[in-house]
Each structure stands twice: as structure tokens, then as C-alpha cells.
PDB file of N, CA and C in Angstrom:
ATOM      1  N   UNK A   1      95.391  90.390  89.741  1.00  0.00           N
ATOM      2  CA  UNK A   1      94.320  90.335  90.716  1.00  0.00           C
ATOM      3  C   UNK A   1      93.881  91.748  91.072  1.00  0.00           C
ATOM      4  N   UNK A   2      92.323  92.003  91.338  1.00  0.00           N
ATOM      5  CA  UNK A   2      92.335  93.300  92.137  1.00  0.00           C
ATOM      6  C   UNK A   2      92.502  93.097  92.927  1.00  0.00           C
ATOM      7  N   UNK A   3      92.457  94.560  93.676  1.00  0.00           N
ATOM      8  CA  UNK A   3      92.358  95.209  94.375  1.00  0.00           C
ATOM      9  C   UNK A   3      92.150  94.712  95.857  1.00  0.00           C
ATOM     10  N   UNK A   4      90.609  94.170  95.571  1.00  0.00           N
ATOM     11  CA  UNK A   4      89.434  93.921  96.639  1.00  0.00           C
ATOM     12  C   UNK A   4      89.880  92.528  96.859  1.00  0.00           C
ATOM     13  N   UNK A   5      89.829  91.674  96.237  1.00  0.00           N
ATOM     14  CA  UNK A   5      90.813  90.410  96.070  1.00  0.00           C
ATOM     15  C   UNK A   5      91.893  90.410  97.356  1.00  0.00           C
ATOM     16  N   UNK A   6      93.070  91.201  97.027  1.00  0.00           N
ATOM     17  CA  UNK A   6      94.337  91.141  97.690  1.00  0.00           C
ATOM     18  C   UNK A   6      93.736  91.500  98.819  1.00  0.00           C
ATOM     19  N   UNK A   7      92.937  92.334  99.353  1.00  0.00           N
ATOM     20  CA  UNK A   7      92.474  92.675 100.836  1.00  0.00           C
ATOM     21  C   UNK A   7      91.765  91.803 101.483  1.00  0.00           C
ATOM     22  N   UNK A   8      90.634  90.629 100.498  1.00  0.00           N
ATOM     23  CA  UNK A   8      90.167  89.751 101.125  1.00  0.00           C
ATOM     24  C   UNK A   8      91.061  89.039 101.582  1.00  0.00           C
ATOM     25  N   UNK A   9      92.002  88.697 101.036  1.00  0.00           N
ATOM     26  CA  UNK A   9      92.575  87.682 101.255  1.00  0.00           C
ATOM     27  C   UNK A   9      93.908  87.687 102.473  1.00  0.00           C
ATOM     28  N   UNK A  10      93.914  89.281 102.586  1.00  0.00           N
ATOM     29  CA  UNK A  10      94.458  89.366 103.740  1.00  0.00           C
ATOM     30  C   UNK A  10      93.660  89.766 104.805  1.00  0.00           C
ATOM     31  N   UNK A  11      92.575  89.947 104.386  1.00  0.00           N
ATOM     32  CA  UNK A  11      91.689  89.661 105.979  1.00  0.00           C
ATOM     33  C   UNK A  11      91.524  88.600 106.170  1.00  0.00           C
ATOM     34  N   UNK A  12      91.113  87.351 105.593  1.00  0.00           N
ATOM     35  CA  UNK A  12      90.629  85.893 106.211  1.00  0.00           C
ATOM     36  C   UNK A  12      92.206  85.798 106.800  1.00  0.00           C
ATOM     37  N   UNK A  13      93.236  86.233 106.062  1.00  0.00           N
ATOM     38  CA  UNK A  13      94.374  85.259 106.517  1.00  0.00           C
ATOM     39  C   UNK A  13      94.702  86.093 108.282  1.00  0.00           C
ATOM     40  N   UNK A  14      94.402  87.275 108.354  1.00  0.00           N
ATOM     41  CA  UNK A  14      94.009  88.263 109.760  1.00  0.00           C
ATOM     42  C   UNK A  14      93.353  87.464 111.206  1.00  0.00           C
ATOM     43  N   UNK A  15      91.948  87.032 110.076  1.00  0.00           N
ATOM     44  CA  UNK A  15      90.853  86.608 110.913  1.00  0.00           C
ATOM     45  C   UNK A  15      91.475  85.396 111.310  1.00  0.00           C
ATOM     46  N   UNK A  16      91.815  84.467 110.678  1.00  0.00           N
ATOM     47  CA  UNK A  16      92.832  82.748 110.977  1.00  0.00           C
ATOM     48  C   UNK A  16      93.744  83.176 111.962  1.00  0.00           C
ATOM     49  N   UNK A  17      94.526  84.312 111.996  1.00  0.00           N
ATOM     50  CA  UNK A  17      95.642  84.518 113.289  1.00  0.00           C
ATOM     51  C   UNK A  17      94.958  84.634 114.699  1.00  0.00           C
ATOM     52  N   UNK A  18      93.854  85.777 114.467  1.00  0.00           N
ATOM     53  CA  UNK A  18      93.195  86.061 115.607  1.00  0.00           C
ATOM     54  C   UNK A  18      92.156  84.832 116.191  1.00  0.00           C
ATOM     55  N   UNK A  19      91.718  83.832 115.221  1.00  0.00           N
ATOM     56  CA  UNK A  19      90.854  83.315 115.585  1.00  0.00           C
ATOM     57  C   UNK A  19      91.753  82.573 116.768  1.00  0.00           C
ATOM     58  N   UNK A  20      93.158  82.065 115.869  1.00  0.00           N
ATOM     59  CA  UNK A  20      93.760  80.744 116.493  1.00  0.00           C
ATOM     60  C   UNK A  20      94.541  81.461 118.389  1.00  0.00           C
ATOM     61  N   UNK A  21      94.148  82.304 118.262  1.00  0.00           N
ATOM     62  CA  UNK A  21      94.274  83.225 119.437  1.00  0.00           C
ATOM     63  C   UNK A  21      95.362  83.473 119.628  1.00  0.00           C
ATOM     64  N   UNK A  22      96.569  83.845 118.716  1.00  0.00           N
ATOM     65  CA  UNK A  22      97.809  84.262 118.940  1.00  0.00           C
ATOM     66  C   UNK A  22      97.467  86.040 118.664  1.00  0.00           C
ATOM     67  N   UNK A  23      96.629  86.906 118.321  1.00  0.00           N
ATOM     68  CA  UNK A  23      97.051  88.247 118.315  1.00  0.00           C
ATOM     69  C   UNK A  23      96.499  88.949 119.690  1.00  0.00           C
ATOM     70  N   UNK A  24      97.285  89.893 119.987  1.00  0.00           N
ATOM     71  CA  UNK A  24      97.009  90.598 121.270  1.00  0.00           C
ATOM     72  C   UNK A  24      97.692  92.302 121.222  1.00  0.00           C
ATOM     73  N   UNK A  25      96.703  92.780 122.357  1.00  0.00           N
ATOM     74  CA  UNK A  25      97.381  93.823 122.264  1.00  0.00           C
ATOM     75  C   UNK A  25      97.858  94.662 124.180  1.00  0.00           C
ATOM     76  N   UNK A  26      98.167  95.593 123.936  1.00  0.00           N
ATOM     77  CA  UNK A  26      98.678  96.328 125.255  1.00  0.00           C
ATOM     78  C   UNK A  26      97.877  97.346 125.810  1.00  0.00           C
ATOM     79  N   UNK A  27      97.281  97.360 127.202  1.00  0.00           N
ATOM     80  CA  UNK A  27      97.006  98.417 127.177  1.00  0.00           C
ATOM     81  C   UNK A  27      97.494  98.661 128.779  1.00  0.00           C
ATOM     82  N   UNK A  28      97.860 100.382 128.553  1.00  0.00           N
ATOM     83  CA  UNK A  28      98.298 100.531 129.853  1.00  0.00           C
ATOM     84  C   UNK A  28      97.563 101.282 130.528  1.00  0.00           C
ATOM     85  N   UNK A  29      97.624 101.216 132.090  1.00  0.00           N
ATOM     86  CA  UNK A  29      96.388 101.787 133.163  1.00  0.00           C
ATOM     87  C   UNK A  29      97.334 102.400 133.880  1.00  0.00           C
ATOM     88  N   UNK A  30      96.882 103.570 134.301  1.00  0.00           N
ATOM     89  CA  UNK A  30      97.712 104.268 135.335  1.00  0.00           C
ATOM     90  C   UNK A  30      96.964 104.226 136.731  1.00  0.00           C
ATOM     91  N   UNK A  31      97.833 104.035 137.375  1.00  0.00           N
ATOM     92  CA  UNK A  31      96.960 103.749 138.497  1.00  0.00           C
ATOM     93  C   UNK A  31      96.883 104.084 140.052  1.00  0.00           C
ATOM     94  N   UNK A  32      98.084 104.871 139.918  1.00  0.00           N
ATOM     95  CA  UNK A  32      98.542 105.985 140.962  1.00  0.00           C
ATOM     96  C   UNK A  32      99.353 107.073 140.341  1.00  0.00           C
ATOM     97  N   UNK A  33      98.724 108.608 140.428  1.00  0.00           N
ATOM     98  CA  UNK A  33      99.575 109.769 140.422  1.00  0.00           C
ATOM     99  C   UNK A  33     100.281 111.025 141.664  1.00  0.00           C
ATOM    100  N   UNK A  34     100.637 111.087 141.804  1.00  0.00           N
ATOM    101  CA  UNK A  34     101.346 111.743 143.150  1.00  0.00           C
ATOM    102  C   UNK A  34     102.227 112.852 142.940  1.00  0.00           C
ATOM    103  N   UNK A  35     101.673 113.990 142.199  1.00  0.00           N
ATOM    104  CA  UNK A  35     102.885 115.306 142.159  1.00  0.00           C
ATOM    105  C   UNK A  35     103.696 114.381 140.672  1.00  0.00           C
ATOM    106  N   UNK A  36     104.732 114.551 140.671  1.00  0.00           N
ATOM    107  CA  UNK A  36     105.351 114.113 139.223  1.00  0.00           C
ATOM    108  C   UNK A  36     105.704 112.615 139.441  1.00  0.00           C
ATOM    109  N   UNK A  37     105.142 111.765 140.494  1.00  0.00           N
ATOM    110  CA  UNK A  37     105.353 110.153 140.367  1.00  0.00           C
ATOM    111  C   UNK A  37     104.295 110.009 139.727  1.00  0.00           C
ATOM    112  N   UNK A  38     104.697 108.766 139.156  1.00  0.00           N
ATOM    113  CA  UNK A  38     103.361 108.466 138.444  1.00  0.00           C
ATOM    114  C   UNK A  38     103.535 106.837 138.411  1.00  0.00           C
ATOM    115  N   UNK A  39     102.462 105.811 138.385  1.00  0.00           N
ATOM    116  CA  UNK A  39     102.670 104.344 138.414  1.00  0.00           C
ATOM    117  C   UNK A  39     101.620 104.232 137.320  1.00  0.00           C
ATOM    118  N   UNK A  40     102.099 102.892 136.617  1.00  0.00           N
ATOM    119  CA  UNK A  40     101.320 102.282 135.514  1.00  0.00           C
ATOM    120  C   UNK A  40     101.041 100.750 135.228  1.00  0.00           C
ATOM    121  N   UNK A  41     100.175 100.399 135.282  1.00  0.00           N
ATOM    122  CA  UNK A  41      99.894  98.937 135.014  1.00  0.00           C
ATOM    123  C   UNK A  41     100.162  98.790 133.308  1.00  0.00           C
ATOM    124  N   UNK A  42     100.392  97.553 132.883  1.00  0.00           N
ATOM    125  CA  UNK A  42     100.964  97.318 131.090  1.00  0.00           C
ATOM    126  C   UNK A  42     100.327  95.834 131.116  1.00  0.00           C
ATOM    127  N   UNK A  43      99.241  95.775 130.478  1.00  0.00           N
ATOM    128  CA  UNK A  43      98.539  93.823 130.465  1.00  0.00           C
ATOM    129  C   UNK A  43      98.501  94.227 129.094  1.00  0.00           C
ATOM    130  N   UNK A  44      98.237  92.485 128.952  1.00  0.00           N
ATOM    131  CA  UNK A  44      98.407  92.286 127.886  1.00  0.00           C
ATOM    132  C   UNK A  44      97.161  91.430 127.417  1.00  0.00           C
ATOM    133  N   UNK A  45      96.107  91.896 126.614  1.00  0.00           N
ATOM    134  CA  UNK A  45      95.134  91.655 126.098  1.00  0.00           C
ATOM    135  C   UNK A  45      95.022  90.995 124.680  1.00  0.00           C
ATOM    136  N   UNK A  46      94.186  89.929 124.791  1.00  0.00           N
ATOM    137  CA  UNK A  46      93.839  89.055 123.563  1.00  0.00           C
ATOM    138  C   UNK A  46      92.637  89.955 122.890  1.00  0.00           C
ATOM    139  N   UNK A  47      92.576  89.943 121.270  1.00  0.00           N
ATOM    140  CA  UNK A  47      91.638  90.334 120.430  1.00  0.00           C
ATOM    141  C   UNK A  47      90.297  89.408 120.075  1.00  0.00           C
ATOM    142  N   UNK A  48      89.253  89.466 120.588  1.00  0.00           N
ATOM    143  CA  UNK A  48      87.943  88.775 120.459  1.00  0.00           C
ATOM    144  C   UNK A  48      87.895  88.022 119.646  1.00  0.00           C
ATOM    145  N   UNK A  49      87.463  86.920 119.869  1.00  0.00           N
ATOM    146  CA  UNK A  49      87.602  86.003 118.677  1.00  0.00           C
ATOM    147  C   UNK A  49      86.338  86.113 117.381  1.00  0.00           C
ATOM    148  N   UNK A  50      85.512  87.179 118.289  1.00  0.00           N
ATOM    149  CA  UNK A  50      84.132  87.173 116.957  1.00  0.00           C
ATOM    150  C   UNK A  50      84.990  88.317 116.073  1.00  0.00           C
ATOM    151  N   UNK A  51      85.871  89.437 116.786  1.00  0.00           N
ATOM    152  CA  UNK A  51      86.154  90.275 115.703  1.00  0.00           C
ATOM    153  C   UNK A  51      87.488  89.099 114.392  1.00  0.00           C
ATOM    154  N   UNK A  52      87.473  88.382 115.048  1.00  0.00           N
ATOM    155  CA  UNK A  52      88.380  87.414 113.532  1.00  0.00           C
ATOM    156  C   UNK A  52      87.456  86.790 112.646  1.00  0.00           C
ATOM    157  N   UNK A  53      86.211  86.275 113.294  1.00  0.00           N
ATOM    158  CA  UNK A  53      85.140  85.663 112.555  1.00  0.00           C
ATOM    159  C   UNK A  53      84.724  86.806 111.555  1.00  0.00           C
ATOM    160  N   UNK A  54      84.054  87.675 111.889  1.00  0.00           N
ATOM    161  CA  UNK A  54      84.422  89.551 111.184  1.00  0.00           C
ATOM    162  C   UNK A  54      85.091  89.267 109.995  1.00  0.00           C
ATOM    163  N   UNK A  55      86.396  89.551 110.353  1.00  0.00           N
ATOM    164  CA  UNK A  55      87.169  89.573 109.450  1.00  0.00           C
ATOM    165  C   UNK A  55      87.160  88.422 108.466  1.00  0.00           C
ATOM    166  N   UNK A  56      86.782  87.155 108.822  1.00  0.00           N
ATOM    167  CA  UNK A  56      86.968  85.862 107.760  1.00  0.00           C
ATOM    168  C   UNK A  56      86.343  85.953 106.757  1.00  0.00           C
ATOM    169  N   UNK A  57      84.770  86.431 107.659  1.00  0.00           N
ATOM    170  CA  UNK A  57      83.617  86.727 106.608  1.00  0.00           C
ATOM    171  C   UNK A  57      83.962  87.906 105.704  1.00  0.00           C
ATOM    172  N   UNK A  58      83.998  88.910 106.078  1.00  0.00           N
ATOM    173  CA  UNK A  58      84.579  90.210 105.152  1.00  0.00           C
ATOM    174  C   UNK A  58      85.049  89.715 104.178  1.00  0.00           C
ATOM    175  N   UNK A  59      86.586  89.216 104.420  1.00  0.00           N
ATOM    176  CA  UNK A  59      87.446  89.066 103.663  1.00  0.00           C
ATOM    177  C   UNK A  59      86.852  87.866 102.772  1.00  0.00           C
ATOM    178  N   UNK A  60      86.045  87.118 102.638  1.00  0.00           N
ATOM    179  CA  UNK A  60      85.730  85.912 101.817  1.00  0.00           C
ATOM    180  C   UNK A  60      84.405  86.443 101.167  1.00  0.00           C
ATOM    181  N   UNK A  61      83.724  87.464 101.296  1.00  0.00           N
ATOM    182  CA  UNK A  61      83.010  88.475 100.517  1.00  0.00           C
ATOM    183  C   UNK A  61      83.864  88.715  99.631  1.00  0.00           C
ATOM    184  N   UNK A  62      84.520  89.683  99.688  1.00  0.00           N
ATOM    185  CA  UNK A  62      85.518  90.766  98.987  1.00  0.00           C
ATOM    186  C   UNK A  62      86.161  89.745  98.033  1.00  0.00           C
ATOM    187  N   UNK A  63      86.509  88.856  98.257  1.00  0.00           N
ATOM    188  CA  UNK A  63      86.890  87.609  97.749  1.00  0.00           C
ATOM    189  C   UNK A  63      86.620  87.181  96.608  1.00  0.00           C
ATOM    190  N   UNK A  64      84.570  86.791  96.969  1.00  0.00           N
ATOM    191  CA  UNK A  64      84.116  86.380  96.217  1.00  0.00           C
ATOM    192  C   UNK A  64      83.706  87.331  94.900  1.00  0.00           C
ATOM    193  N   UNK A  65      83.165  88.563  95.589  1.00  0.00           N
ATOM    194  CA  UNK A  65      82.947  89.295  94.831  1.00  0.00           C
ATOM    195  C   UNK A  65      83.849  89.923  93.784  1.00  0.00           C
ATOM    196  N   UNK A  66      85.312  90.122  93.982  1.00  0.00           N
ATOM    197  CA  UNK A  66      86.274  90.561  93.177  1.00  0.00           C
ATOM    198  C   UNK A  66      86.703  89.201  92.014  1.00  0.00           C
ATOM    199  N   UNK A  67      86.205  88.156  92.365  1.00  0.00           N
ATOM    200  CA  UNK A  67      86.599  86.753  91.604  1.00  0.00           C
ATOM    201  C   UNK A  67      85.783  86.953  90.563  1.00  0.00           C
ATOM    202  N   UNK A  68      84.391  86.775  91.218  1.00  0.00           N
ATOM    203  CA  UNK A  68      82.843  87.115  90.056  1.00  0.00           C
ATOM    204  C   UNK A  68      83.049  88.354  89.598  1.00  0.00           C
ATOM    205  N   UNK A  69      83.327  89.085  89.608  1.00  0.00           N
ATOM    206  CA  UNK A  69      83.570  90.629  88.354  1.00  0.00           C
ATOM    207  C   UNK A  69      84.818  90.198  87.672  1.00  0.00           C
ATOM    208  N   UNK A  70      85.618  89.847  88.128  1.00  0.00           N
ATOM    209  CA  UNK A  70      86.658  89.499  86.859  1.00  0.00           C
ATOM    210  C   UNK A  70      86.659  88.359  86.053  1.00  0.00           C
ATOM    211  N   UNK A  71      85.707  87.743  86.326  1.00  0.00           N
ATOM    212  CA  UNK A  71      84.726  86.544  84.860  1.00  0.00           C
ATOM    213  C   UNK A  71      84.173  87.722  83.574  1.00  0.00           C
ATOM    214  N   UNK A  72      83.841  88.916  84.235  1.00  0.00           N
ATOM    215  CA  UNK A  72      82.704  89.734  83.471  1.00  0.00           C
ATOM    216  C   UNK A  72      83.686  90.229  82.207  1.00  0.00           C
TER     217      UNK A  72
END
């Protein structure tokens, strides 16, 4: 298989995690500083579900296109 192939196919399978809304990420806020105290907020954020749609499509391009050149 190429290349472009193996990447499609791990983006749709990307875009399917994120769609089904299990990926997330961290971000932390600081939110009081005081001389060397310091306080921080840590949430925990879900990844958009259009950026998985993104990725499905991408990856099922790359897909297609690496399938159709290796007919040639």
C-alpha cells in the first residue's frame, strides 16, 4: 500500500474517534498569581466534532486517490 493510503486511513479511523466524542484534550488556566504562589485551573475539553468530519473527508480523499493511482 502507499503511502497516502496508510494516512487516509488513519485519519477516517481519527475522525470516527473524535466524531463518536471520546477524544479530548487539557487545557490549563492560571488564574491567580501572587509573588511565587501561583493557582491553576486544568478542564478538560472535547475536540469539535466538524474537525473529525475534516478528518473523515481528508482521509477518504487520500484514500481514494492513492487506490486510483495504483490501478495505473
Amino acid at each position: 500500500m502507499k503511502a497516502g493510503v496508510i494516512v487516509g486511513i488513519i485519519l477516517i479511523a481519527a475522525g470516527i474517534y473524535v466524531m463518536a466524542g471520546q477524544a479530548s484534550y487539557k487545557s490549563d488556566k492560571e488564574v491567580v498569581k501572587i509573588g511565587g504562589l501561583a493557582a491553576s485551573i486544568s478542564e478538560s475539553r472535547l475536540v469539535p466534532p466538524w474537525a473529525g468530519a475534516v478528518a473523515i473527508a481528508l482521509g477518504g480523499v487520500l484514500v481514494f486517490v492513492g487506490m486510483r493511482g495504483a490501478k495505473r
